[in-house]
Protein backbone atom coordinates (compact mmCIF):
# COMPACT_ATOMS: atom_id res chain seq x y z
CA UNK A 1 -6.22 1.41 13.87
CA UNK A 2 -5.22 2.87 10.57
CA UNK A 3 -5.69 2.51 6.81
CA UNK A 4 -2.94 2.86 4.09
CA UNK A 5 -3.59 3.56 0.60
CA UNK A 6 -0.59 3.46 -1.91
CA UNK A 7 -1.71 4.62 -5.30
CA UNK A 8 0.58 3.34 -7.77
CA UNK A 9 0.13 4.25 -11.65
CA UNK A 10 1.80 0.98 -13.67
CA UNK A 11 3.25 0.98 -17.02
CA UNK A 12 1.17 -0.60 -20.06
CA UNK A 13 1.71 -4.37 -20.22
CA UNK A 14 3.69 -4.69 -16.77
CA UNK A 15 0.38 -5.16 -14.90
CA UNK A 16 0.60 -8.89 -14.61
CA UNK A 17 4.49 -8.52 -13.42
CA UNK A 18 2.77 -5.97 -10.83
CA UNK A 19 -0.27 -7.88 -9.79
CA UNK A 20 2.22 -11.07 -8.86
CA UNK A 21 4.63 -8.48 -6.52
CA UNK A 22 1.53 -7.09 -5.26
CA UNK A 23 0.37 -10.62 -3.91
CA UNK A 24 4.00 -11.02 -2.78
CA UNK A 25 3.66 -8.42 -0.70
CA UNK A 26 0.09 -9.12 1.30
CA UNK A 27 1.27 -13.14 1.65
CA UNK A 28 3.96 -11.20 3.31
CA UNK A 29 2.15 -8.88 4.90
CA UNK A 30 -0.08 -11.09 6.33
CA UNK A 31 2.34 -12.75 8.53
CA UNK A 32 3.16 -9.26 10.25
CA UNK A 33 2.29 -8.01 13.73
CA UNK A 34 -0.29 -5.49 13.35
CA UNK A 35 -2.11 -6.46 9.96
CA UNK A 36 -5.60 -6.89 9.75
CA UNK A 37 -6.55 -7.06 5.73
CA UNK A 38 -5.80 -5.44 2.45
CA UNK A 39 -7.33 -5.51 -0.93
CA UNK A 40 -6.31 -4.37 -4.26
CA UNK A 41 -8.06 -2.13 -6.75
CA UNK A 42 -7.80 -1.10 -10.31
CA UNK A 43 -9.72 1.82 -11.41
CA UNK A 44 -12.55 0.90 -13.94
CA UNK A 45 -11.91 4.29 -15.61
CA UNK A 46 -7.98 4.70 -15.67
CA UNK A 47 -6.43 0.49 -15.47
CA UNK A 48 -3.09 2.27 -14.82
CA UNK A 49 -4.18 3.12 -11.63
CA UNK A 50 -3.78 0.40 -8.39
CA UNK A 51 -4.60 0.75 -5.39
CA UNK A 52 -3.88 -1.26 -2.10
CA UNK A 53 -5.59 -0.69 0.76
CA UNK A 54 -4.86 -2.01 3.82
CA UNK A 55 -5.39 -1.89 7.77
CA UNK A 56 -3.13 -1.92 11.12
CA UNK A 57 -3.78 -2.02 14.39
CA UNK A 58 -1.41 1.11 14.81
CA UNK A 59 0.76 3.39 12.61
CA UNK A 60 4.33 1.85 14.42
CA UNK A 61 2.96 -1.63 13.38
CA UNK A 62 2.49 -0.54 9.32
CA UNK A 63 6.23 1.90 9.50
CA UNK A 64 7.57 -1.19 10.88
CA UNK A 65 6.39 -3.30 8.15
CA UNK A 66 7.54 -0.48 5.39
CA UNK A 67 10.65 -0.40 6.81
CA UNK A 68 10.95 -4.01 6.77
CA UNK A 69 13.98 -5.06 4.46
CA UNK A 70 11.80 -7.99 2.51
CA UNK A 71 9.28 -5.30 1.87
CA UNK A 72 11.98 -2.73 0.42
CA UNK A 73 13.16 -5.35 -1.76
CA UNK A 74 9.81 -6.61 -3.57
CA UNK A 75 8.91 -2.73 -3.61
CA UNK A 76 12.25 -1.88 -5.30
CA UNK A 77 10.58 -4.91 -7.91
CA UNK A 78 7.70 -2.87 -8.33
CA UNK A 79 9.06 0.78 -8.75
CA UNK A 80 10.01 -0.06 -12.87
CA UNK A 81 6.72 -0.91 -13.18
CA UNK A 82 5.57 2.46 -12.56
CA UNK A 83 5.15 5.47 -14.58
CA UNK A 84 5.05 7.90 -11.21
CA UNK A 85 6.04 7.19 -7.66
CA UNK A 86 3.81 5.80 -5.69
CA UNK A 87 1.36 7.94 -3.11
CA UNK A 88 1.43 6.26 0.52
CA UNK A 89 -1.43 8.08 2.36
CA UNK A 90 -2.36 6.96 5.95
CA UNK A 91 -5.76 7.67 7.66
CA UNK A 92 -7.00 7.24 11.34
CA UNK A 93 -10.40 6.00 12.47
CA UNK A 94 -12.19 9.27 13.24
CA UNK A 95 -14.01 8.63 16.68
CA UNK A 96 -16.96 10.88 18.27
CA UNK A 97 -15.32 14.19 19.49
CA UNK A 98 -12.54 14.00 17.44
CA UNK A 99 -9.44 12.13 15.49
CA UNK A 100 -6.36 12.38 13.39
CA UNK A 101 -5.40 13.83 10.36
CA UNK A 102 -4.52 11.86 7.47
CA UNK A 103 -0.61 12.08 6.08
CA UNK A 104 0.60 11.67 2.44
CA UNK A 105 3.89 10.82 1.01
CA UNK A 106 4.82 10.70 -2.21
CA UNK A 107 7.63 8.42 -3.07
């Protein structure tokens, strides 16, 4: 399994507009082969800053998902909101003896 985290910094008074493509995306998401749950976050310090977190069975089941064309287009929706790109970091489970690195990309 794997988590994603996308960090995404929105513009001031877009975050409703955000928070409705954000659902978008997990009603979406949901219906794809490989997702287990997500959850969004806003940082009680900094409300610019979202997070979604989310988890896959494997790292081919989430690249297929961001690759997905329906995907691309709500996220091409969300990219105005944003005062940055967003930061797409995937983790592995670390198991006894072992595990993967994390990656980052910044988009």
């Amino acid at each position: 399994m794997v988590r994603v985290i996308i960090e995404r910094y929105c513009r001031r008074g877009e975050e409703v507009e955000l928070l409705k493509l954000l659902l978008e995306l997990r009603m979406m998401a949901m219906r794809q082969p490989g997702y287990v749950s997500g959850e969004t976050l806003k940082l009680l310090g900094d409300p610019s800053l979202w997070l979604v977190i989310s988890t896959w069975m494997s790292v081919d089941q989430w690249q297929a998902w961001e690759a997905n064309p329906e995907r691309r287009k709500i996220s091409s929706k969300i990219e105005p909101l944003l005062v940055a790109s967003e930061k797409v970091s995937v983790f592995s489970f670390v198991r006894q003896g072992g595990g993967e690195s994390a990656h980052t990309i910044d988009r």
